[in-house]
Protein backbone atom coordinates (compact mmCIF):
# COMPACT_ATOMS: atom_id res chain seq x y z
CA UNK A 1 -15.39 11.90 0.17
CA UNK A 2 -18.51 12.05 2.32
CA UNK A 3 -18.24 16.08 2.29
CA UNK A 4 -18.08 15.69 -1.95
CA UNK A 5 -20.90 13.64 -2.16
CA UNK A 6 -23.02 15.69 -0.28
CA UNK A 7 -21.74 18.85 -2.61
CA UNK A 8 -19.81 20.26 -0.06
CA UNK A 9 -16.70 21.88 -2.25
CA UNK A 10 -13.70 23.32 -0.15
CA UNK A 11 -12.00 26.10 -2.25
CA UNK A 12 -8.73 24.87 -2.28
CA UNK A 13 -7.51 21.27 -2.32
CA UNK A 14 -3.75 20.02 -2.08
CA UNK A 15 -3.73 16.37 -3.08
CA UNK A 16 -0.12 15.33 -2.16
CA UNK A 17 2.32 11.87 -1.21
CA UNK A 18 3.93 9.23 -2.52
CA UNK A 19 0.94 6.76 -2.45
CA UNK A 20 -1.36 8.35 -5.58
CA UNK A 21 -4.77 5.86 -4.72
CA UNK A 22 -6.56 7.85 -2.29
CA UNK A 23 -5.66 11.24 -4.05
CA UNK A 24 -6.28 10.13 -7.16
CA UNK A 25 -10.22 8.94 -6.20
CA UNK A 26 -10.49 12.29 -4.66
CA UNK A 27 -9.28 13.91 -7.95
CA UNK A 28 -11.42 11.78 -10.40
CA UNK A 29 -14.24 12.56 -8.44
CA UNK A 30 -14.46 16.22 -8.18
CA UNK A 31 -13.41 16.45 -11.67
CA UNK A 32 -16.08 14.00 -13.10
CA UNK A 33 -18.87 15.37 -10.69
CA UNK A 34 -18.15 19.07 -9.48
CA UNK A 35 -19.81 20.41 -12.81
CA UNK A 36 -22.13 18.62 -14.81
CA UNK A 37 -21.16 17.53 -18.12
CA UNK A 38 -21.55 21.19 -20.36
CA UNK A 39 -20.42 23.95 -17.51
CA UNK A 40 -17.26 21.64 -18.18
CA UNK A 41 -16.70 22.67 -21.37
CA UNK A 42 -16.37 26.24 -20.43
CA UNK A 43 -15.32 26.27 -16.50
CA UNK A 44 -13.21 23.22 -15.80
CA UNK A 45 -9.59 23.74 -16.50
CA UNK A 46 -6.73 21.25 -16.33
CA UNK A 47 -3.24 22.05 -16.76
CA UNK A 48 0.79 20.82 -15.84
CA UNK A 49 3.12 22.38 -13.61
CA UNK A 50 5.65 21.45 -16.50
CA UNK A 51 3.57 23.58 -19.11
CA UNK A 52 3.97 27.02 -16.82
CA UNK A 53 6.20 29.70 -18.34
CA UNK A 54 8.73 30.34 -15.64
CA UNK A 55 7.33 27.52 -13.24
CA UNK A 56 4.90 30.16 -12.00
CA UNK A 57 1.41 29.29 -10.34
CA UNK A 58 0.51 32.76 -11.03
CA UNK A 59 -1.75 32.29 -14.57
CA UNK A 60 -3.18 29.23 -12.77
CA UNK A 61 -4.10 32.02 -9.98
CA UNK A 62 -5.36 34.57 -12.48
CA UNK A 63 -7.75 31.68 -13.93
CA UNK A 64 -8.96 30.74 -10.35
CA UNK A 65 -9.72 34.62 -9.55
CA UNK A 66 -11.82 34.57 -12.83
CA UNK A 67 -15.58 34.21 -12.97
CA UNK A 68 -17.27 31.31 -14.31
CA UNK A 69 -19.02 31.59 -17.67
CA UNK A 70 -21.83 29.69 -16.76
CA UNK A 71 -22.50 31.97 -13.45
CA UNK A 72 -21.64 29.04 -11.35
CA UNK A 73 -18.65 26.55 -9.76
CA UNK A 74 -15.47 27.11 -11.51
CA UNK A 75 -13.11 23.99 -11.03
CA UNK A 76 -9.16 24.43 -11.99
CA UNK A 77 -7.15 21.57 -11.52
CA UNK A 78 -3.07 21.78 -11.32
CA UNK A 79 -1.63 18.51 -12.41
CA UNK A 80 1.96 17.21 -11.68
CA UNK A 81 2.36 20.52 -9.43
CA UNK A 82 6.28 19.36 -8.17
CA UNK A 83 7.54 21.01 -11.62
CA UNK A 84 6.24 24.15 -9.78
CA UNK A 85 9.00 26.52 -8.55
CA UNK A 86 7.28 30.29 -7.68
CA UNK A 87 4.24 29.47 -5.27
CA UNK A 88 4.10 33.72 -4.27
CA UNK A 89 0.74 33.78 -5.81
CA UNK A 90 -0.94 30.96 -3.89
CA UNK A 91 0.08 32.23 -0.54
CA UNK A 92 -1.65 35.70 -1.48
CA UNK A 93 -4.61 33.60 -2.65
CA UNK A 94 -5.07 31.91 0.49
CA UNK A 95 -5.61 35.19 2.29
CA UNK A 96 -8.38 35.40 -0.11
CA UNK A 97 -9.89 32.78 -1.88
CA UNK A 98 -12.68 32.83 -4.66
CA UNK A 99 -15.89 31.37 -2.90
CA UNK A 100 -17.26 29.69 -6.49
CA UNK A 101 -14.11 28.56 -7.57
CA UNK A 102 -12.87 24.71 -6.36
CA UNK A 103 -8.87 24.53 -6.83
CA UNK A 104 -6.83 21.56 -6.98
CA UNK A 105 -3.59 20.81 -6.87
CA UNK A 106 -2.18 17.75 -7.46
CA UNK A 107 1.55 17.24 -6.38
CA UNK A 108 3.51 14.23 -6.89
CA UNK A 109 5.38 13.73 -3.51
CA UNK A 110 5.85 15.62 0.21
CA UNK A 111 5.50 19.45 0.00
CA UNK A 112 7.71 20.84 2.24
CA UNK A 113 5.75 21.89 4.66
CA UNK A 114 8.40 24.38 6.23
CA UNK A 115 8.29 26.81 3.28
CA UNK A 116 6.05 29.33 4.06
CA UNK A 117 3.45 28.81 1.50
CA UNK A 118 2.95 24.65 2.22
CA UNK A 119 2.83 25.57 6.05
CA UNK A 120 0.67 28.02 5.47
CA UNK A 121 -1.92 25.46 3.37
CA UNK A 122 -1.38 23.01 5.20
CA UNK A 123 -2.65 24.85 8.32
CA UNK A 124 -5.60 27.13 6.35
CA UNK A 125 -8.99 25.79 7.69
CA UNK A 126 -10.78 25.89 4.02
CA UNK A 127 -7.95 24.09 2.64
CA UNK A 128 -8.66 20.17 2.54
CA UNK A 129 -4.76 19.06 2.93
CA UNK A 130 -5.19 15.22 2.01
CA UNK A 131 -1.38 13.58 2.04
CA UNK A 132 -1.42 9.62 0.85
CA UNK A 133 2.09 7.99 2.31
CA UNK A 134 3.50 4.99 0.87
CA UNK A 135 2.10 1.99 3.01
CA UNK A 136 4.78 -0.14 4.70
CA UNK A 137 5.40 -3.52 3.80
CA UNK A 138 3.79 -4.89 7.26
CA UNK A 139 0.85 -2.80 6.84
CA UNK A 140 -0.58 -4.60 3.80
CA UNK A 141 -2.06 -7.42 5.02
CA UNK A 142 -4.28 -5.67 7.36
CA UNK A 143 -5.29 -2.96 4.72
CA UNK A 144 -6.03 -5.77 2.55
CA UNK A 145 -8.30 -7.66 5.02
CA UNK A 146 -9.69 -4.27 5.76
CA UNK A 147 -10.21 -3.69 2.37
CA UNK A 148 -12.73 -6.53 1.51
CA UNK A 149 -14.40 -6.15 4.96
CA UNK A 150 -15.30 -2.46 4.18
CA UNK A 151 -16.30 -4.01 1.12
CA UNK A 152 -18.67 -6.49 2.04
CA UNK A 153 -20.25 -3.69 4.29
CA UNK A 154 -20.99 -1.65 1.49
CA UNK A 155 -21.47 -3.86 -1.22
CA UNK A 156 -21.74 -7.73 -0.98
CA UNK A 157 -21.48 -10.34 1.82
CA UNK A 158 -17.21 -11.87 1.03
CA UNK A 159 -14.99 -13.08 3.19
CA UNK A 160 -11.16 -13.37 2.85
CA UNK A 161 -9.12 -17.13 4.16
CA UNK A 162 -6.76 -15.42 6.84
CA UNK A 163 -3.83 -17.38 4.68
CA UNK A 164 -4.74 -14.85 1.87
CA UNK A 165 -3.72 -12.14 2.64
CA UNK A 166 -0.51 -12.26 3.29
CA UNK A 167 -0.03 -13.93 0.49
CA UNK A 168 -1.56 -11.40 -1.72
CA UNK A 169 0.90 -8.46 0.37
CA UNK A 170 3.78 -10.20 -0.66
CA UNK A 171 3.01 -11.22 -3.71
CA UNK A 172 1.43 -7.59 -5.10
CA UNK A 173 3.61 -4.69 -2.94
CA UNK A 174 2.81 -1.87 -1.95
CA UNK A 175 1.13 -0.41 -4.21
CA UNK A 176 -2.37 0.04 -3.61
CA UNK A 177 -4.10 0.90 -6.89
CA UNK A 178 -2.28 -2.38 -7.72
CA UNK A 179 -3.71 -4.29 -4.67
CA UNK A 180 -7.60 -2.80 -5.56
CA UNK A 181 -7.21 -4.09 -9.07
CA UNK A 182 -5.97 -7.35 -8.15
CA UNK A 183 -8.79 -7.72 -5.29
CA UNK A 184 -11.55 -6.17 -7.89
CA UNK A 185 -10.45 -9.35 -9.72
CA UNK A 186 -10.89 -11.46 -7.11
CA UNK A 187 -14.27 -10.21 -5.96
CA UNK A 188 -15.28 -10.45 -9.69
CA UNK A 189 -13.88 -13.37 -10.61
CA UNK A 190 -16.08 -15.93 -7.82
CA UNK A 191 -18.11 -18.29 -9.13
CA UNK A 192 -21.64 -17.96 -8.41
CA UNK A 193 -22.58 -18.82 -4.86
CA UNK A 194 -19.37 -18.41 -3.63
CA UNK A 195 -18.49 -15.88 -0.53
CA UNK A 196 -14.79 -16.84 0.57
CA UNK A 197 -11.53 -15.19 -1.37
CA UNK A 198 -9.48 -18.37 -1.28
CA UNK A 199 -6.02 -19.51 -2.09
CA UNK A 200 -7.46 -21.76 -5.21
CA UNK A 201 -9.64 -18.88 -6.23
CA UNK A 202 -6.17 -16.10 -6.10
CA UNK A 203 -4.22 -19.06 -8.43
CA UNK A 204 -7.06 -18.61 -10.81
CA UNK A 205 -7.49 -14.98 -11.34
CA UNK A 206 -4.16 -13.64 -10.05
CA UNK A 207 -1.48 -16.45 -11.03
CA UNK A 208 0.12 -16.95 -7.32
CA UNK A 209 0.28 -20.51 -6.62
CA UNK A 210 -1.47 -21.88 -4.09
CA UNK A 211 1.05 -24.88 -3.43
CA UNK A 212 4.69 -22.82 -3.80
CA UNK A 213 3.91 -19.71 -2.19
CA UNK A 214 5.82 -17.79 0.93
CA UNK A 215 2.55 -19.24 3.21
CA UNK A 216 3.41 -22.69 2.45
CA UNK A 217 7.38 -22.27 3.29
CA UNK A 218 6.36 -21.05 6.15
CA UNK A 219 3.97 -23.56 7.30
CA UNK A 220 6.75 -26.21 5.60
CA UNK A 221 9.39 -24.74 8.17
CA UNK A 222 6.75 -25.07 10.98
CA UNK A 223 6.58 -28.58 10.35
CA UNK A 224 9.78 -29.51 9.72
CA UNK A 225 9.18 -30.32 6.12
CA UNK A 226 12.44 -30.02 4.88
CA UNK A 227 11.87 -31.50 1.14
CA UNK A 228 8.68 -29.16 0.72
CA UNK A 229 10.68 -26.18 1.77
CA UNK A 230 12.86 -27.27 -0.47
CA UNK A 231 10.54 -27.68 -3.67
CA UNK A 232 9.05 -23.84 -2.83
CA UNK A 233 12.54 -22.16 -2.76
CA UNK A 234 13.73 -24.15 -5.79
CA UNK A 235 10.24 -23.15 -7.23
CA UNK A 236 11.06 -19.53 -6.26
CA UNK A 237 14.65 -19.70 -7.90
CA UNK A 238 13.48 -20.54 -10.92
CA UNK A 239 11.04 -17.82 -11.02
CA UNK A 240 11.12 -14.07 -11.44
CA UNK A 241 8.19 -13.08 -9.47
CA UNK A 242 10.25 -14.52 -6.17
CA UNK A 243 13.10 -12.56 -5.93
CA UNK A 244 14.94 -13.99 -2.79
CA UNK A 245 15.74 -10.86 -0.70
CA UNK A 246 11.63 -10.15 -1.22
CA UNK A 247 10.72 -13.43 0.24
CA UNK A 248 13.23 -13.92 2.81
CA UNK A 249 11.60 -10.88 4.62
CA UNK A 250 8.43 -12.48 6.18
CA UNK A 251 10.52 -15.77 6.74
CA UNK A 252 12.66 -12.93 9.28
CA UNK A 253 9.36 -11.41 10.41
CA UNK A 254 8.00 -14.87 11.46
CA UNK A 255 11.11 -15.47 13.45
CA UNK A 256 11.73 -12.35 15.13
CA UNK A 257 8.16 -12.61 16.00
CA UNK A 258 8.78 -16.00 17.36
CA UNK A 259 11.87 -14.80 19.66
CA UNK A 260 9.40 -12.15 21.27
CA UNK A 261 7.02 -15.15 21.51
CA UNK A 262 9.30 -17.35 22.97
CA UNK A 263 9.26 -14.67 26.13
CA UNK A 264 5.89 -13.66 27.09
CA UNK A 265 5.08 -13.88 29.79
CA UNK A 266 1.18 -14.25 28.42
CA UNK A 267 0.49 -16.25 26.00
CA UNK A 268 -2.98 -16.50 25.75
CA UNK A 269 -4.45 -16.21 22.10
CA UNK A 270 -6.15 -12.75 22.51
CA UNK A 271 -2.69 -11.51 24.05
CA UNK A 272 0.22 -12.48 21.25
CA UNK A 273 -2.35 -11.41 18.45
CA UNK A 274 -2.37 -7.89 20.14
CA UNK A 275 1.97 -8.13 21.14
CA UNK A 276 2.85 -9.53 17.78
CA UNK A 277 0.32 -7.23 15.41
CA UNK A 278 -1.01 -10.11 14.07
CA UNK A 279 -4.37 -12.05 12.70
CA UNK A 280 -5.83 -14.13 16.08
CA UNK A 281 -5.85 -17.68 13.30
CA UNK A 282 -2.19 -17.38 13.11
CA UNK A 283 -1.08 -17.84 17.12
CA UNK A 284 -1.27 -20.94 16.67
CA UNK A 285 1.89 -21.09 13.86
CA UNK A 286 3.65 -19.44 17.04
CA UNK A 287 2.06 -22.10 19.09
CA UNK A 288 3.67 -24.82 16.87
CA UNK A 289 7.14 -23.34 15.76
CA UNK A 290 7.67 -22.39 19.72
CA UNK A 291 8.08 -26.53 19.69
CA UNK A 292 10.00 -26.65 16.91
CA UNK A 293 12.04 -24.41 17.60
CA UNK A 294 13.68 -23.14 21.20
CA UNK A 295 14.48 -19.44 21.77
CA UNK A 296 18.04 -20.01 21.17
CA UNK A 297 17.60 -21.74 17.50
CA UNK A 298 15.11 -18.82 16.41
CA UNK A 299 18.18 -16.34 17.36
CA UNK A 300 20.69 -18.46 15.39
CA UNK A 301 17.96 -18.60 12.30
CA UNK A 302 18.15 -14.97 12.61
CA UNK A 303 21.48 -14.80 12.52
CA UNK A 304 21.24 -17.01 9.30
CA UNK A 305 18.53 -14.61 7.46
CA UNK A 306 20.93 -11.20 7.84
CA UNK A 307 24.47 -13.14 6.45
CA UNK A 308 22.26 -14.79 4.04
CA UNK A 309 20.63 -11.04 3.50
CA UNK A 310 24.13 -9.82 3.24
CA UNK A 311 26.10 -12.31 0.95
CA UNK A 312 22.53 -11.47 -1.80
CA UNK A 313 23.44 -8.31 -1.70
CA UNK A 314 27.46 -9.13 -3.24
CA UNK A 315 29.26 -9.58 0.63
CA UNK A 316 31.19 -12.52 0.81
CA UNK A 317 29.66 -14.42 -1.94
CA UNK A 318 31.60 -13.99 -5.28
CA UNK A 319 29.02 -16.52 -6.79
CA UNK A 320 26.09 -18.44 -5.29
CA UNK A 321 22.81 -18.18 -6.80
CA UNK A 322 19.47 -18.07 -5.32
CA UNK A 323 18.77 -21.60 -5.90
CA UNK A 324 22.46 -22.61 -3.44
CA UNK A 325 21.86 -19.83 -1.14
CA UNK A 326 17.73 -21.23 -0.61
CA UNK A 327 19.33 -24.31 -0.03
CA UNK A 328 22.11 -23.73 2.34
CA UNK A 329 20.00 -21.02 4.20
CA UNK A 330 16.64 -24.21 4.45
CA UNK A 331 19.56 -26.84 5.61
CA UNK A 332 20.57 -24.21 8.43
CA UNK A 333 16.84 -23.65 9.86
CA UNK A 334 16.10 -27.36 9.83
CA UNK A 335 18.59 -28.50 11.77
């Protein structure tokens, strides 16, 4: 993105993966700024892999081999290139490209990069080979969090509470153009004077409660709280934005992460924040569930988690519902 908005056009771009945000911005941008607004009339083509007679690249080729009309760039853009099946004509192309012509091509998933033609790409050096994965469900909070501090570099001083995020990554997914809207919200949303992405503000804008939320049952099981845990997981029942097996999967994060804690041999703050992959603020939830609960009872819980995992998912359970499996699954951890 740097290279772009300095002018700096490769030939050839292969926007690929499963995760369309960062290839998408990269798209939107040379297409909105790689001509200006009338050369785009006559040297900016777009088409679809599904639209090309025989599922050839070869009259996309032909166009980027053209001149352009206005004796400058020429951009052609390939969208949806999966539907593509004869890619001949782009390996001969990469042995020699058009200097004033910038193409893209867009492909919806992994190219497989051991057919001759996506190794061959993939390895070119003027081919920018950008491929956007599908983030993991444990990587979210930290993209989030680096999200708004990249951000507040750029644009305004904000802050996110440490309790937020992970509330926002399991409430929102993985799917990041999803996350930047609902953060864009957020950001926009503040009242004036206000610098902190809290949970009161995320209720507000976004809808996730700040009082039944996977945070509080967490902090609920730290204390003890048995009739507060209860109240979230009845709340989360009754609800279709809490589907059980989704919010079950921190709860088994938190205790896993408390059996490793449980044998450290360091536990200083700076030290189970780097073991555990986790935000400094939180050690101390480790710090207080390590009291709670003994090494042996965090094995059992996890014990409890998988068969309760399992009998969601049809085994041994011809007819619980979320609301008796919450409670049998709460009863079990608490005592």
């Amino acid at each position: 993105m740097r290279a772009l908005h300095a002018g700096e056009y490769a030939p050839v771009y292969v926007l690929c993966g499963e995760e369309p945000y960062y290839t998408d911005r990269v798209y939107d941008f040379i297409a909105a700024n790689a001509l200006d607004e009338m050369a785009r009339e006559f040297d900016q083509q777009v088409v679809y892999g599904r639209d090309l007679q025989g599922a050839d690249i070869a009259p996309v080729i032909g166009a980027a081999r053209g001149f352009a009309m206005m004796g400058g760039r020429k951009v052609v853009i390939v969208r949806e290139a999966q539907a593509i099946k004869k890619w001949e004509a782009l390996s001969a192309y990469a042995d020699n490209m058009m200097p004033q012509t910038v193409l893209v091509i867009c492909y919806n998933g992994k190219p497989d990069k051991r057919q001759g033609v996506w190794k061959k790409m993939a390895e070119h050096p003027q081919v920018v080979w950008l491929q956007s994965d599908k983030l993991r469900d444990y990587e979210v909070e930290k993209w989030i969090s680096a999200y708004i501090q990249e951000f507040s570099r750029l644009h305004t001083d904000i802050t996110i509470d440490p309790r937020v995020a992970p509330l926002l990554a399991d409430y929102l997914g993985t799917d990041l153009t999803a996350i930047v809207g609902a953060l864009q919200k957020l950001i926009d949303g503040r009242p004036e004077g206000v610098h902190t992405i809290d949970a009161a503000l995320v209720e507000r804008n976004i809808g996730i409660s700040k009082d039944y939320n996977i945070m509080e049952l967490q902090s609920a099981l730290i204390r003890g709280d048995i009739a507060k845990a209860n109240q979230i997981t009845q709340y989360f029942a009754g609800s279709k934005d809490h589907p059980m097996i989704r919010e079950m999967a921190p709860i088994y994060t938190f205790f896993s992460n408390l059996l490793m804690y449980h044998y450290m041999p360091d536990k200083s703050k700076a030290n189970v924040a780097k073991e555990l992959g986790i935000n400094p603020y939180f050690v101390r939830d480790y710090e207080a569930a390590a009291r709670r609960y003994p090494a042996g009872k965090a094995f059992l819980i996890m014990g409890y988690l998988r068969d309760t995992d399992a009998r969601l998912k049809g085994i041994n359970n011809p007819s619980a519902k979320d609301a008796d499996l919450w409670k049998e699954l709460i009863y079990k951890i608490m005592h």
